[in-house]
Protein backbone atom coordinates (compact mmCIF):
# COMPACT_ATOMS: atom_id res chain seq x y z
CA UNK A 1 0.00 0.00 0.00
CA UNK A 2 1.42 3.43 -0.97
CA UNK A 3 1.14 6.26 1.66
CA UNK A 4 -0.47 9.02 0.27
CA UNK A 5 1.95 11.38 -0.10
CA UNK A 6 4.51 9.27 -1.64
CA UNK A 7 3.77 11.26 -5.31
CA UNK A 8 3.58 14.17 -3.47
CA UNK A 9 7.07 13.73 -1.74
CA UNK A 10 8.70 12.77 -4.87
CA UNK A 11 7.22 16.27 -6.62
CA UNK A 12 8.09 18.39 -3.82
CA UNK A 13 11.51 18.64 -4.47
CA UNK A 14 12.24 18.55 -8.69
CA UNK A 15 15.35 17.78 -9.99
CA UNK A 16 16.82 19.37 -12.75
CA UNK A 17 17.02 17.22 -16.05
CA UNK A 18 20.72 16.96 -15.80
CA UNK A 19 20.29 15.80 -12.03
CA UNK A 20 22.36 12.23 -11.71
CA UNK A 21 21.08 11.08 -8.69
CA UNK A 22 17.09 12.17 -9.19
CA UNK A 23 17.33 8.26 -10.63
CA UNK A 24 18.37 6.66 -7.64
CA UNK A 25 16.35 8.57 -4.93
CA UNK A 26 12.90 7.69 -6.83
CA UNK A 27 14.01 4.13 -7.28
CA UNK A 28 15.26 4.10 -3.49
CA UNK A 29 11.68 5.29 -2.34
CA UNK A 30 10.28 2.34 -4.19
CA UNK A 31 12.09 -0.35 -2.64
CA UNK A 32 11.49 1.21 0.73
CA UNK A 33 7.93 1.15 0.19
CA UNK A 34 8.51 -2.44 -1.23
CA UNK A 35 10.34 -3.49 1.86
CA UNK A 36 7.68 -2.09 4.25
CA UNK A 37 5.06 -4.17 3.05
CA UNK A 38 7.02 -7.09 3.55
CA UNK A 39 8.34 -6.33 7.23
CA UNK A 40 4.69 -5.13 7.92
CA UNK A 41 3.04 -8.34 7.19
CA UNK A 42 6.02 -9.83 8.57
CA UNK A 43 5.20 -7.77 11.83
CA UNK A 44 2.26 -10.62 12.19
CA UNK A 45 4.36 -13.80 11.51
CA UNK A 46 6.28 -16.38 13.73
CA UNK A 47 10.16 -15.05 13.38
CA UNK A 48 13.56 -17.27 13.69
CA UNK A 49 15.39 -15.00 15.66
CA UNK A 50 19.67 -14.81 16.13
CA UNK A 51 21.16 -12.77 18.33
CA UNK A 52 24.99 -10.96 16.99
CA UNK A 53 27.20 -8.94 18.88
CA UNK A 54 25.18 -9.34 21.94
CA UNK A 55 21.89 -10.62 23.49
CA UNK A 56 19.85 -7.55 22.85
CA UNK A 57 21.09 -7.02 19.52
CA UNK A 58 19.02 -9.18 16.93
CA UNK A 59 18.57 -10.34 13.98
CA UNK A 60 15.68 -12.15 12.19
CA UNK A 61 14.87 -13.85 8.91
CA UNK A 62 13.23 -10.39 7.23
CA UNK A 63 16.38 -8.22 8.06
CA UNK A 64 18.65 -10.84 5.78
CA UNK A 65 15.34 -10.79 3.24
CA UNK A 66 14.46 -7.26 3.02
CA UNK A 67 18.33 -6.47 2.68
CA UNK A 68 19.04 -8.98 0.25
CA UNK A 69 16.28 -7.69 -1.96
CA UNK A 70 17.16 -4.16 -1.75
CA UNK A 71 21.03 -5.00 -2.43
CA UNK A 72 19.98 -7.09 -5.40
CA UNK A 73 17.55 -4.70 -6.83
CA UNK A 74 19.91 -1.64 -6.56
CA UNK A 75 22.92 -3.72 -8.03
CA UNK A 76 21.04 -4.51 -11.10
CA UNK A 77 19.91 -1.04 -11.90
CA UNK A 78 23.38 0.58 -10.72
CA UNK A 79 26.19 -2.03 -10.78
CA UNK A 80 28.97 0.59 -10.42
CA UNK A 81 27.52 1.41 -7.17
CA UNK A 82 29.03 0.10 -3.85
CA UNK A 83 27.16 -0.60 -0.58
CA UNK A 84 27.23 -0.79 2.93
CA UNK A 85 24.52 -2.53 4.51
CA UNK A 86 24.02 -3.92 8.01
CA UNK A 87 23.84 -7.53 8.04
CA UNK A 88 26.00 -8.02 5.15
CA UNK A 89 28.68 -5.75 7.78
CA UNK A 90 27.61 -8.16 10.58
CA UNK A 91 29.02 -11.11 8.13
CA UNK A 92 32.09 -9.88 7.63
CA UNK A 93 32.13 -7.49 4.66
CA UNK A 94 34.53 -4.18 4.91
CA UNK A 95 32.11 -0.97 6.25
CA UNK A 96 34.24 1.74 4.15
CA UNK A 97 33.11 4.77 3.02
CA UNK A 98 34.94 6.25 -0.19
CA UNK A 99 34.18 8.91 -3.10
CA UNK A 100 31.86 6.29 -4.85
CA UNK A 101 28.43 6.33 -4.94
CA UNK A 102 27.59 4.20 -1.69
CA UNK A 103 24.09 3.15 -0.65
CA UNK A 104 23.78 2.88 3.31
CA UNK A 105 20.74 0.53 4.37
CA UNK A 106 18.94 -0.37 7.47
CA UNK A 107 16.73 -3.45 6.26
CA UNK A 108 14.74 -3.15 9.75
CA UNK A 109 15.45 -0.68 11.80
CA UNK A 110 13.83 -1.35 15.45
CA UNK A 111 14.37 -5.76 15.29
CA UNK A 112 13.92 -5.73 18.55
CA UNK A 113 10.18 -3.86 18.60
CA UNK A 114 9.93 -5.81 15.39
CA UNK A 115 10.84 -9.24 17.11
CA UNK A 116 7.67 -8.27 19.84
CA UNK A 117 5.88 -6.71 17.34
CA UNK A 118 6.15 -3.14 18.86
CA UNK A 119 5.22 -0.88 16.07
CA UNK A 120 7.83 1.41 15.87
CA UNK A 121 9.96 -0.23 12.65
CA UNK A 122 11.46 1.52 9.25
CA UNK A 123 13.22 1.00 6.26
CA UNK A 124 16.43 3.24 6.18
CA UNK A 125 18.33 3.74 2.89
CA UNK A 126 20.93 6.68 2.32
CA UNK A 127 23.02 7.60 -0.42
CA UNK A 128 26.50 9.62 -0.43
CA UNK A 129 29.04 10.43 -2.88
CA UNK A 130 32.27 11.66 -2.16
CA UNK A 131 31.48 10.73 0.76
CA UNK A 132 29.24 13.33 1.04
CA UNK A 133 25.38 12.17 1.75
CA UNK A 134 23.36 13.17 -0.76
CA UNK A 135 19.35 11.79 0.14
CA UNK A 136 17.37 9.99 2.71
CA UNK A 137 14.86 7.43 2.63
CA UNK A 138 13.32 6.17 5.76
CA UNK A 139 9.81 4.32 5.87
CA UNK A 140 7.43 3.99 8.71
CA UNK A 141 6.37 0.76 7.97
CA UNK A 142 3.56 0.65 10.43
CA UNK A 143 2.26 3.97 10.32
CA UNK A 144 2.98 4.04 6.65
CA UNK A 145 5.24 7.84 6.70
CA UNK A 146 8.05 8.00 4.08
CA UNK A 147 10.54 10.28 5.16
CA UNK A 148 12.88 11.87 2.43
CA UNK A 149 15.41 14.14 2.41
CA UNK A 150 17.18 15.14 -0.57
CA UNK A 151 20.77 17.89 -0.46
CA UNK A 152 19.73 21.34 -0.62
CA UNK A 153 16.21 20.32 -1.76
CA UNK A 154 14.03 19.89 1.67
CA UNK A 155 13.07 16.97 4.21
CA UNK A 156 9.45 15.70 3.64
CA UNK A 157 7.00 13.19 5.57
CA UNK A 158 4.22 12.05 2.75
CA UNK A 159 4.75 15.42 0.66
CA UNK A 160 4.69 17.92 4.00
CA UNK A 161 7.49 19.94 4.42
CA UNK A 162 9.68 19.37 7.50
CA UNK A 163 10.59 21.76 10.35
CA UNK A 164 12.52 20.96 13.40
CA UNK A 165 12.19 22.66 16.76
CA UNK A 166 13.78 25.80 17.58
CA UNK A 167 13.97 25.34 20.97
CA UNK A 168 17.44 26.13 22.56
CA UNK A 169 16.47 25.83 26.58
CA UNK A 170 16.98 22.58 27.67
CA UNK A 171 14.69 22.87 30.52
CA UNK A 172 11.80 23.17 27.54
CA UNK A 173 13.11 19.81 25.67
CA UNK A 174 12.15 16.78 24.86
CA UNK A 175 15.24 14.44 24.44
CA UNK A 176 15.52 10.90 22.63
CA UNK A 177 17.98 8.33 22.47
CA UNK A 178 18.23 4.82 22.25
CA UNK A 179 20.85 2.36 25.03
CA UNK A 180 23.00 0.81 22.72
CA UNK A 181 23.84 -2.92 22.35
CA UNK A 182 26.37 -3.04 25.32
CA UNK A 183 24.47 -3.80 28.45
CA UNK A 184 27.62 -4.53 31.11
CA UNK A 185 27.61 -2.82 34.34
CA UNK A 186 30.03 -0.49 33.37
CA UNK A 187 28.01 0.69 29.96
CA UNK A 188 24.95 1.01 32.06
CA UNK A 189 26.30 3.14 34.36
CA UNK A 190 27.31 5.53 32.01
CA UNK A 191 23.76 5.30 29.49
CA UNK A 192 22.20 6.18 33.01
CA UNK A 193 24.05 8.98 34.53
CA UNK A 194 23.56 10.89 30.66
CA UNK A 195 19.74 10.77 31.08
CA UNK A 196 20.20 11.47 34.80
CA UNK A 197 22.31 14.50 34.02
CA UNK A 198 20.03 15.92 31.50
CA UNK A 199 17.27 15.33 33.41
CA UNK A 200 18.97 17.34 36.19
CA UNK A 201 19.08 20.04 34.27
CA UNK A 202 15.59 19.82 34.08
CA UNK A 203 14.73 18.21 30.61
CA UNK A 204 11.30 17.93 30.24
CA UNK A 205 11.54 14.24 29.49
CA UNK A 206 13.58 11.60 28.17
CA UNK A 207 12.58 8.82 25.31
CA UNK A 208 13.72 5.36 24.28
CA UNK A 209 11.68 4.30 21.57
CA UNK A 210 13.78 1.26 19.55
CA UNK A 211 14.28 2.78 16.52
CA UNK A 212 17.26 5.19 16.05
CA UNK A 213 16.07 6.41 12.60
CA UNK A 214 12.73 7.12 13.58
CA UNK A 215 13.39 9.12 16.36
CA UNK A 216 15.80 10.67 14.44
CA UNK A 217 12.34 11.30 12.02
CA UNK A 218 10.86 12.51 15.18
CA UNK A 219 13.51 15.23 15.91
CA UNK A 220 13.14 16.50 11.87
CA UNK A 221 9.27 16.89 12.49
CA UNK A 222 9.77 18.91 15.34
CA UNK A 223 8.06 16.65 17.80
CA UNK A 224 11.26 16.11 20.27
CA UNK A 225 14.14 18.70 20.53
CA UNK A 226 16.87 16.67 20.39
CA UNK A 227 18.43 12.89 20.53
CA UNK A 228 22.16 11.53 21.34
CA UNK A 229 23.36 7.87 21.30
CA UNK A 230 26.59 6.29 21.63
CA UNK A 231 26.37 2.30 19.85
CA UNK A 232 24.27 3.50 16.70
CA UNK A 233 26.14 2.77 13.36
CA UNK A 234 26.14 4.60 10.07
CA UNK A 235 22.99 2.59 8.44
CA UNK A 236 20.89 4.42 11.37
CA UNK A 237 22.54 7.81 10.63
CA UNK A 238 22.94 8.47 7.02
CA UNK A 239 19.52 8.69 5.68
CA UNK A 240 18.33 10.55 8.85
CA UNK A 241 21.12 13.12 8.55
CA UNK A 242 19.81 14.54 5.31
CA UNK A 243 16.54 14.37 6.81
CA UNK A 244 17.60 16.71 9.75
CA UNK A 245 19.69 18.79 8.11
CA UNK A 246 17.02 19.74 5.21
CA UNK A 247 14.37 20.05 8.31
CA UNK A 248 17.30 23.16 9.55
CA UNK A 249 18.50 20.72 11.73
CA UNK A 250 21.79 20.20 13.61
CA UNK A 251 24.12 16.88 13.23
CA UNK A 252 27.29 16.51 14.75
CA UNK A 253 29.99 14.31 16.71
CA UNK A 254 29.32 14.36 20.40
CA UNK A 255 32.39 16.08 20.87
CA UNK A 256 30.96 18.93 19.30
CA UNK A 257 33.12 18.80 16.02
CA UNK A 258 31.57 17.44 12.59
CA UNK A 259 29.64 14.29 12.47
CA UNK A 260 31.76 11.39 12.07
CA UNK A 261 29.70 8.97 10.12
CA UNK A 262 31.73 5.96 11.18
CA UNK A 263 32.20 6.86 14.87
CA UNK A 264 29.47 5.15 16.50
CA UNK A 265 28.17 8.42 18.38
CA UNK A 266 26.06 11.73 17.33
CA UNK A 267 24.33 14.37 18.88
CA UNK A 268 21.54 15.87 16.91
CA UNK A 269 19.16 18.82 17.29
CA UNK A 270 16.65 21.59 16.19
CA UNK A 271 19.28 24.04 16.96
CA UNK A 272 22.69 24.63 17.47
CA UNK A 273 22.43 25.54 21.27
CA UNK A 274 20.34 22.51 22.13
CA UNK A 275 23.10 20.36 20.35
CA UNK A 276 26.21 21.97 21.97
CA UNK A 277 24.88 21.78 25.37
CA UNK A 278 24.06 18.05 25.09
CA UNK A 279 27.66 17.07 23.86
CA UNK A 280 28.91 19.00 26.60
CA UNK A 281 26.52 17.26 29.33
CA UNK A 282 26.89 13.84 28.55
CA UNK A 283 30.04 11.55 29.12
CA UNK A 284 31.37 9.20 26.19
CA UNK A 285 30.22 5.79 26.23
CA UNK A 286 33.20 4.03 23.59
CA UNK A 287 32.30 1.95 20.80
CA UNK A 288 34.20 0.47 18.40
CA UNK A 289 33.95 2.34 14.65
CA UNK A 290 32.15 1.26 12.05
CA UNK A 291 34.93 1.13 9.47
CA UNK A 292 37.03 -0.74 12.03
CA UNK A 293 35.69 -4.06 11.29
C-alpha cells in the first residue's frame, strides 16, 4: 500500500534534467515502500530470531530478506555502485566509506520492537558520494510515513514539508535516544548517569523508543528537541542526517566537532544551542567504529 503522499514527496523537491542522482532517490523510495510491506506483514508472523554482537542485539529472517532484496535490486539497476549494509557488515564485509556512490541501508530498523511486534519499525536507505550524503529514505512501515530528504532540496513526511524545533532551553526539551547494544555494568552506568544528568538540568523528558532512525524522524518533524546515542552505526545515521539537516536541523559528533559517520556516536538537534549543550553534558560511552571491522 502506498502512503499518500509518496507522489507528493517525490514532486516536492524537482530535480533538474541533468540531475544524476534524481534516478536513484525515486528508485530508493520504491524499494522502501517495497520493503515495508514485507516487514509489515512480517510484523504478524512467527520469526527465527539470532542474536549478533550481543543478546539484545538481533537479527531475524526479514532483516537478511528485506536487505538482500534491496542490495539485489539496486545492483542490477546501478552495478557501479558500492554498498554498505548492516547484516552483510555483521558477516564480515569491509564498512568503508569512499568517493563512490555508496548506498547505506537499514533493512529493519527497530528488530527488537519488530521481534515483539512493537510498532515502531522503518526502512532506512541513504546515499553519499564523495562521501558526502546526498538523500534519505526512511519508511514507517507501520504507520505508513516516508521520510525523504534530498541535499539542498528539503526533508518531507508524505509530501509535507519538515521543520525541526527551535527550541534552545533545555529545561523546555524533549530528548531521545536509544541504550545501545552493550548492556555490562560499566556501559549502564554511564547510558544512566547521561539521562540522569540531563534530566537534572531539568529536561522535560527523556525517550527510548527502539528505533534510532525514527526518532531521528521525530527530531526533523519537530516533535522532540533533540536525541544523542553512543552504539548507533552509520545505516541508522545516514539517511536521517539529510533528513535533519534539510528540516534546519543540527548533526554533529558528540564532541561537538563534525559528524563522524563511522564513529558510532552523534548528537543531533533543532538548533545549534540545544546540540552543543548536550555534547557537553553527557560523558562518552566508547564503541568500536564502524569502518574498524
Amino acid at each position: 500500500m502506498k502512503p499518500s503522499g509518496e507522489q507528493e514527496a517525490s514532486e516536492a523537491a524537482p530535480a533538474s534534467p541533468d540531475d544524476p542522482w534524481k534516478e536513484c532517490m525515486e528508485v530508493a523510495v520504491q524499494l522502501a515502500l517495497r520493503a515495508g510491506q514485507i516487514i509489515r506483514k512480517a510484523l504478524t508472523e512467527e520469526k527465527q530470531v539470532s542474536t549478533k554482537t550481543s543478546a539484545a542485539d538481533l537479527v531475524t529472517e526479514t532483516d537478511h530478506f528485506v536487505e538482500n532484496l534491496i542490495v539485489s535490486a539496486l545492483k542490477e539497476k546501478f552495478p557501479s555502485h558500492r554498498f554498505i549494509a548492516e547484516e552483510a557488515t555483521a558477516a564480515g564485509s569491509k564498512c568503508i566509506l569512499n568517493d563512490s556512490p555508496t548506498w547505506i541501508i537499514d533493512p529493519v530498523d527497530g528488530t527488537c520492537n519488530f521481534v515483539h511486534r512493537f510498532p515502531t519499525v522503518a526502512v532506512s536507505i541513504g546515499f553519499a558520494v564523495n562521501q558526502e550524503l546526498e538523500f534519505g529514505v526512511i519508511y514507517h512501515c507501520t504507520e505508513e510515513r516516508l521520510y525523504t530528504g534530498r541535499r539542498g532540496q528539503g526533508a518531507f513526511c508524505n509530501g509535507k514539508r519538515l521543520q525541526v524545533s527551535k527550541v534552545t532551553d533545555i529545561s523546555k526539551a524533549l530528548i531521545l535516544t536509544e541504550i545501545g547494544p552493550k548492556r555490562d555494568p560499566d556501559t549502564l552506568k554511564l547510558f544512566l548517569s547521561n539521562m540522569e544528568r540531563l534530566l537534572r538540568a531539568q529536561a522535560h523528558g527523556v525517550r527510548v523508543i527502539g528505533s534510532s532512525t525514527l526518532a531521528l524522524c521525530h527530531l526533523a518533524s519537530g516533535a522532540a528537541d533533540a536525541y544523542y546515542q553512543f552504539g548507533l552505526h552509520c545505516w541508522d545515521l545516514a539517511a536521517a542526517t539529510v533528513i535533519i539537516r534539510e528540516a534546519g536541523g543540527v548533526v554533529m559528533d558528540t564532541s561537538g566537532g563534525p559528524l563522524d559517520l563511522m564513529s558510532c556516536r552523534v548528537v543531533a538537534a533543532g538548533t545549534q544551542e540545544m546540540a552543543t549543550f548536550i555534547a557537553q553534558e553527557i560523558q562518552t560511552i566508547h564503541y568500536r567504529r564502524d569502518d574498524e571491522n
